[in-house]
N, C-alpha and C. Protein backbone atom coordinates (compact mmCIF):
# COMPACT_ATOMS: atom_id res chain seq x y z
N UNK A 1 -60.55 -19.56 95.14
CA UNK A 1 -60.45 -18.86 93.88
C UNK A 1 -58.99 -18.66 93.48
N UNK A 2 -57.85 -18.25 94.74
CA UNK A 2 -56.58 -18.30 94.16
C UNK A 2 -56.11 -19.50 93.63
N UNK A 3 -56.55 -20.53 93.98
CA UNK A 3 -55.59 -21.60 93.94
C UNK A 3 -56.48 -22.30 92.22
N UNK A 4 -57.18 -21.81 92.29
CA UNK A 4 -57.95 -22.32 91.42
C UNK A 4 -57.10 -21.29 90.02
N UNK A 5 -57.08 -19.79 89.79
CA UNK A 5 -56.78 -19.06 88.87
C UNK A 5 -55.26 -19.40 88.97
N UNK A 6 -54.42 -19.16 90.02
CA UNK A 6 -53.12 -20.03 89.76
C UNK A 6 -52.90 -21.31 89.28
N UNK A 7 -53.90 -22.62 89.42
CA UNK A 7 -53.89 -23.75 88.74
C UNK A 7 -53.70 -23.27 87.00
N UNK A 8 -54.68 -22.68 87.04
CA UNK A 8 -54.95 -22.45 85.46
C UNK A 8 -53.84 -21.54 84.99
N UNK A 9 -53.04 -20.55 85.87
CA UNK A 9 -51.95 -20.07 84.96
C UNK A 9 -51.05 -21.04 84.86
N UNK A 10 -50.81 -21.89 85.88
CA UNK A 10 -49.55 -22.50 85.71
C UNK A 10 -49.86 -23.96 84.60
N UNK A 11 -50.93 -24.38 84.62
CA UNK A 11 -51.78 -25.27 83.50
C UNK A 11 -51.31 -24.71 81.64
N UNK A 12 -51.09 -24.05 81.88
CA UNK A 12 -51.27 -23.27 80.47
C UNK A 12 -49.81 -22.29 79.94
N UNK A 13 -49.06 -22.06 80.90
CA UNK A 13 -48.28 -20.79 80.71
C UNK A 13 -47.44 -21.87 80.38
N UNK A 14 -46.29 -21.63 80.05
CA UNK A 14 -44.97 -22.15 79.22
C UNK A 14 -44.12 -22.02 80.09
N UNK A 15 -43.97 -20.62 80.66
CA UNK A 15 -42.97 -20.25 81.85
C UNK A 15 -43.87 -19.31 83.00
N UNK A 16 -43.46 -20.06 84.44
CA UNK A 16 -43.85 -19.15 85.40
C UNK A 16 -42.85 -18.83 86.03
N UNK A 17 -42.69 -17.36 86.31
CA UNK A 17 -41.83 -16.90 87.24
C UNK A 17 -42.48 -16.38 88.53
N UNK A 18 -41.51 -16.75 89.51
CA UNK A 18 -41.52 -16.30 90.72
C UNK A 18 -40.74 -15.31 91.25
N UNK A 19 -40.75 -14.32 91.87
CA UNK A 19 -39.74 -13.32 92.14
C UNK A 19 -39.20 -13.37 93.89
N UNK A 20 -39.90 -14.58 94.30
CA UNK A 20 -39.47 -14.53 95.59
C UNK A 20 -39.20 -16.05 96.07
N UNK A 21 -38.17 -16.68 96.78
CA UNK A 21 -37.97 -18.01 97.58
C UNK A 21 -39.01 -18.56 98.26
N UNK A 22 -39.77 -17.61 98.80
CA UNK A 22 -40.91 -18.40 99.39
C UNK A 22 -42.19 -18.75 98.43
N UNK A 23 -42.22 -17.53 97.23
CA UNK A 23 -42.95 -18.12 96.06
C UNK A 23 -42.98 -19.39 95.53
N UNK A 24 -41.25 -19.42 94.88
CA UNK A 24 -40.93 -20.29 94.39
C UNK A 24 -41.58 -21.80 95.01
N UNK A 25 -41.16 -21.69 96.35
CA UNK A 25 -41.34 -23.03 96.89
C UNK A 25 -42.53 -23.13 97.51
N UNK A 26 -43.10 -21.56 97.42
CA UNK A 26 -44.68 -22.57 97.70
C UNK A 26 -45.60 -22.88 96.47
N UNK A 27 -44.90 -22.65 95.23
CA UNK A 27 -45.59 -23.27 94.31
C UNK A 27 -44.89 -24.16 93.19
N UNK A 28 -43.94 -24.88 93.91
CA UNK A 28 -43.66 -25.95 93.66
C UNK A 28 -43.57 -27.42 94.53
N UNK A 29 -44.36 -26.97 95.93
CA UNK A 29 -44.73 -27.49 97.12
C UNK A 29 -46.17 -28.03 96.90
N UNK A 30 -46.95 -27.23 96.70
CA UNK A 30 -48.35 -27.19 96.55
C UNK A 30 -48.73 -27.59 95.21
N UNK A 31 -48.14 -27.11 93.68
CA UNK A 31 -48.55 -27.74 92.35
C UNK A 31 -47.55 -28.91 92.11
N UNK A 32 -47.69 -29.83 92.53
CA UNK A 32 -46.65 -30.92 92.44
C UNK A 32 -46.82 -31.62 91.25
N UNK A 33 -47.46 -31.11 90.44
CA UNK A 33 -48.45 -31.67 89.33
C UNK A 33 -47.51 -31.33 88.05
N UNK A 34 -47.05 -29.83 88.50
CA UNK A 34 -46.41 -28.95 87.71
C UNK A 34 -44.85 -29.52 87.07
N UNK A 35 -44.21 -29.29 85.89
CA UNK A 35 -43.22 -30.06 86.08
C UNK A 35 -42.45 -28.46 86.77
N UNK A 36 -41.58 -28.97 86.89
CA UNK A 36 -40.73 -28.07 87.84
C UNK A 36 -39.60 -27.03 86.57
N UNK A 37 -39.85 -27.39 85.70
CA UNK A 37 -38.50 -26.45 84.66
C UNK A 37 -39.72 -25.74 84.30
N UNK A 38 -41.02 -25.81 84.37
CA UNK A 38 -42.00 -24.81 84.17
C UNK A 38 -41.78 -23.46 84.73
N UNK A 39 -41.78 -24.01 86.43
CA UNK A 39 -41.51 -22.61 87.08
C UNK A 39 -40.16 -22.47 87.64
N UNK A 40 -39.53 -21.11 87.71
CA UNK A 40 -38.55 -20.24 87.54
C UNK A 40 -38.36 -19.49 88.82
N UNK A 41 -37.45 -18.91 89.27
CA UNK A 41 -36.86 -18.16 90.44
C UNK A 41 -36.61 -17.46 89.89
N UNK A 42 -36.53 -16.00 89.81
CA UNK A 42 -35.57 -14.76 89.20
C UNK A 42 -35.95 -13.39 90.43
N UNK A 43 -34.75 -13.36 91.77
CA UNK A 43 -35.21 -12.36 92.21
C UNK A 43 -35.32 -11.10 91.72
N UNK A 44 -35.79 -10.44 92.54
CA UNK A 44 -35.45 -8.70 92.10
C UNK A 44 -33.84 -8.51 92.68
N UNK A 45 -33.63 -7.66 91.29
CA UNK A 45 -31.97 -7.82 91.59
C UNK A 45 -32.03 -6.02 92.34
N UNK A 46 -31.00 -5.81 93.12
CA UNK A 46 -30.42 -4.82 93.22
C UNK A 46 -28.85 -4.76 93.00
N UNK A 47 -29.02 -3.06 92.51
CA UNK A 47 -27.30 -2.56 92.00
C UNK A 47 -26.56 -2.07 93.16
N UNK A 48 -25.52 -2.88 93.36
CA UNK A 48 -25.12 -2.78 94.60
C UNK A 48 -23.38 -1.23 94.19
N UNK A 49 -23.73 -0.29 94.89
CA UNK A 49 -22.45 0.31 94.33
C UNK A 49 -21.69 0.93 95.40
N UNK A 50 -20.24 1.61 95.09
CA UNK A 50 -19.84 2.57 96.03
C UNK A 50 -20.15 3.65 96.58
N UNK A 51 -20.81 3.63 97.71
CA UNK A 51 -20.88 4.98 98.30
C UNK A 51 -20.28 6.08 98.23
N UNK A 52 -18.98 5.93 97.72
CA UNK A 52 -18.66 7.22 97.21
C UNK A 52 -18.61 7.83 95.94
N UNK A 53 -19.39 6.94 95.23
CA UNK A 53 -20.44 7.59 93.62
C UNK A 53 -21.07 8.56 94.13
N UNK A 54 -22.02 8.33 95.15
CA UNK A 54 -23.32 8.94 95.91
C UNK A 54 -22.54 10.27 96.49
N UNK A 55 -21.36 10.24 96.95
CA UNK A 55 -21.26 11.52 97.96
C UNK A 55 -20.45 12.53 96.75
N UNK A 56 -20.18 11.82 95.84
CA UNK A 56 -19.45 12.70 94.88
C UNK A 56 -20.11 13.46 94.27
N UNK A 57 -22.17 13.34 93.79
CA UNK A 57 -22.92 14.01 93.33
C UNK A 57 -23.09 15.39 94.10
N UNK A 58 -23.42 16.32 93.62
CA UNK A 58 -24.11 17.47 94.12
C UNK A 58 -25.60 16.90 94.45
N UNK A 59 -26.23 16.63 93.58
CA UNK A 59 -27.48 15.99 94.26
C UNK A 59 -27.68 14.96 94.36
N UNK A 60 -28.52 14.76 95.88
CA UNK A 60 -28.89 13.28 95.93
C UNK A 60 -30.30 13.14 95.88
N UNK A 61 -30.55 12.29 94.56
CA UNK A 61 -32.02 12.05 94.45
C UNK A 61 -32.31 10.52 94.18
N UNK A 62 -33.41 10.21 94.90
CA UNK A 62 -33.69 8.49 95.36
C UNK A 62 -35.41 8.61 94.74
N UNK A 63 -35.04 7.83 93.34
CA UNK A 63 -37.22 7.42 92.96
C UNK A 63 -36.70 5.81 93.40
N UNK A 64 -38.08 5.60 93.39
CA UNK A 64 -38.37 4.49 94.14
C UNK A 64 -39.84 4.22 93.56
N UNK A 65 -40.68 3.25 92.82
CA UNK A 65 -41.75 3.26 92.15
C UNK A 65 -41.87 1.44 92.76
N UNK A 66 -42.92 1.50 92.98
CA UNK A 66 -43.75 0.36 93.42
C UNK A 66 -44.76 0.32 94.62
N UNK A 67 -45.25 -0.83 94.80
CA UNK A 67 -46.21 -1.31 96.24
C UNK A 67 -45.48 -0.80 97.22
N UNK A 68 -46.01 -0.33 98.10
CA UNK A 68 -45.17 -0.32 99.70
C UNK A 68 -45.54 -1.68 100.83
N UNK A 69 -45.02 -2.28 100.28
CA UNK A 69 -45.26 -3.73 101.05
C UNK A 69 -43.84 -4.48 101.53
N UNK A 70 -43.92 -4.85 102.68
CA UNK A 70 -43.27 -5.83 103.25
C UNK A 70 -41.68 -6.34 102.44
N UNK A 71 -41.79 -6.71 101.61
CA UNK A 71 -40.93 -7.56 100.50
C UNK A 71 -40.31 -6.51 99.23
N UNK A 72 -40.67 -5.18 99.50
CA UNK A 72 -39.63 -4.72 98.77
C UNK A 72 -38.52 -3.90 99.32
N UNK A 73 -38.63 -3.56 100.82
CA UNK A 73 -37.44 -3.90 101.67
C UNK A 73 -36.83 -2.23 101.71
N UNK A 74 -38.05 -1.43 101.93
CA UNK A 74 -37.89 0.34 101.81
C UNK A 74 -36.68 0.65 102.77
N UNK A 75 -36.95 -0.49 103.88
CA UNK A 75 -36.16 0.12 105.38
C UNK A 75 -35.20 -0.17 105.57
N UNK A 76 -34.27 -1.41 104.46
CA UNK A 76 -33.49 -0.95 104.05
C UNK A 76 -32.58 -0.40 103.14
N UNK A 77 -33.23 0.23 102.51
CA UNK A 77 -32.72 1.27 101.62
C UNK A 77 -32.78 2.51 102.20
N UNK A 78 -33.28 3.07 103.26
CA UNK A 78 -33.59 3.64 103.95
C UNK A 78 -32.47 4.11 105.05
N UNK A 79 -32.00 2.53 105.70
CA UNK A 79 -31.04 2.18 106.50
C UNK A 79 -29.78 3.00 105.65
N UNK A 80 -29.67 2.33 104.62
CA UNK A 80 -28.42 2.35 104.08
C UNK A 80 -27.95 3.72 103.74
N UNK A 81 -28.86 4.38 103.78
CA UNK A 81 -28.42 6.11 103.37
C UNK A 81 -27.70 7.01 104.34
N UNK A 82 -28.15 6.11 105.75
CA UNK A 82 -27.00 7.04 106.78
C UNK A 82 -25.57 7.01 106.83
């Protein structure tokens, strides 16, 4: 059923994006059919800044909105706060 409802998005869509390297290339591995300027790479970017923005606040407050899965990489952001 996936490969089948992914056929049909990528059949039809104009642009597919992928947000991950292993996406990318497993569906340009597997739809070989596909032309390849169809589908797209665009990771999730992060804002990379000085730590001493962060210690200069009076408060430190961290939202964080999404899946808790594997690939959006909590532990280290997590890491990075010590």
């Amino acid at each position: 059923m996936f490969y089948l409802l992914t056929y049909c998005g990528l059949m039809f869509a104009n642009l597919y994006s992928a947000s991950s390297k292993s996406d990318y290339e497993f569906l340009t591995g597997n739809y070989r059919f596909i032309k390849s300027k169809k589908v797209v790479y665009r990771s999730n970017w992060v804002n990379i800044f000085n730590r001493s923005e962060i210690d200069n606040k009076k408060e430190k407050t961290i939202v964080s909105v999404g899946r808790l899965v594997e690939q959006k990489n909590y532990f280290y952001t997590l890491e990075s706060l010590k």
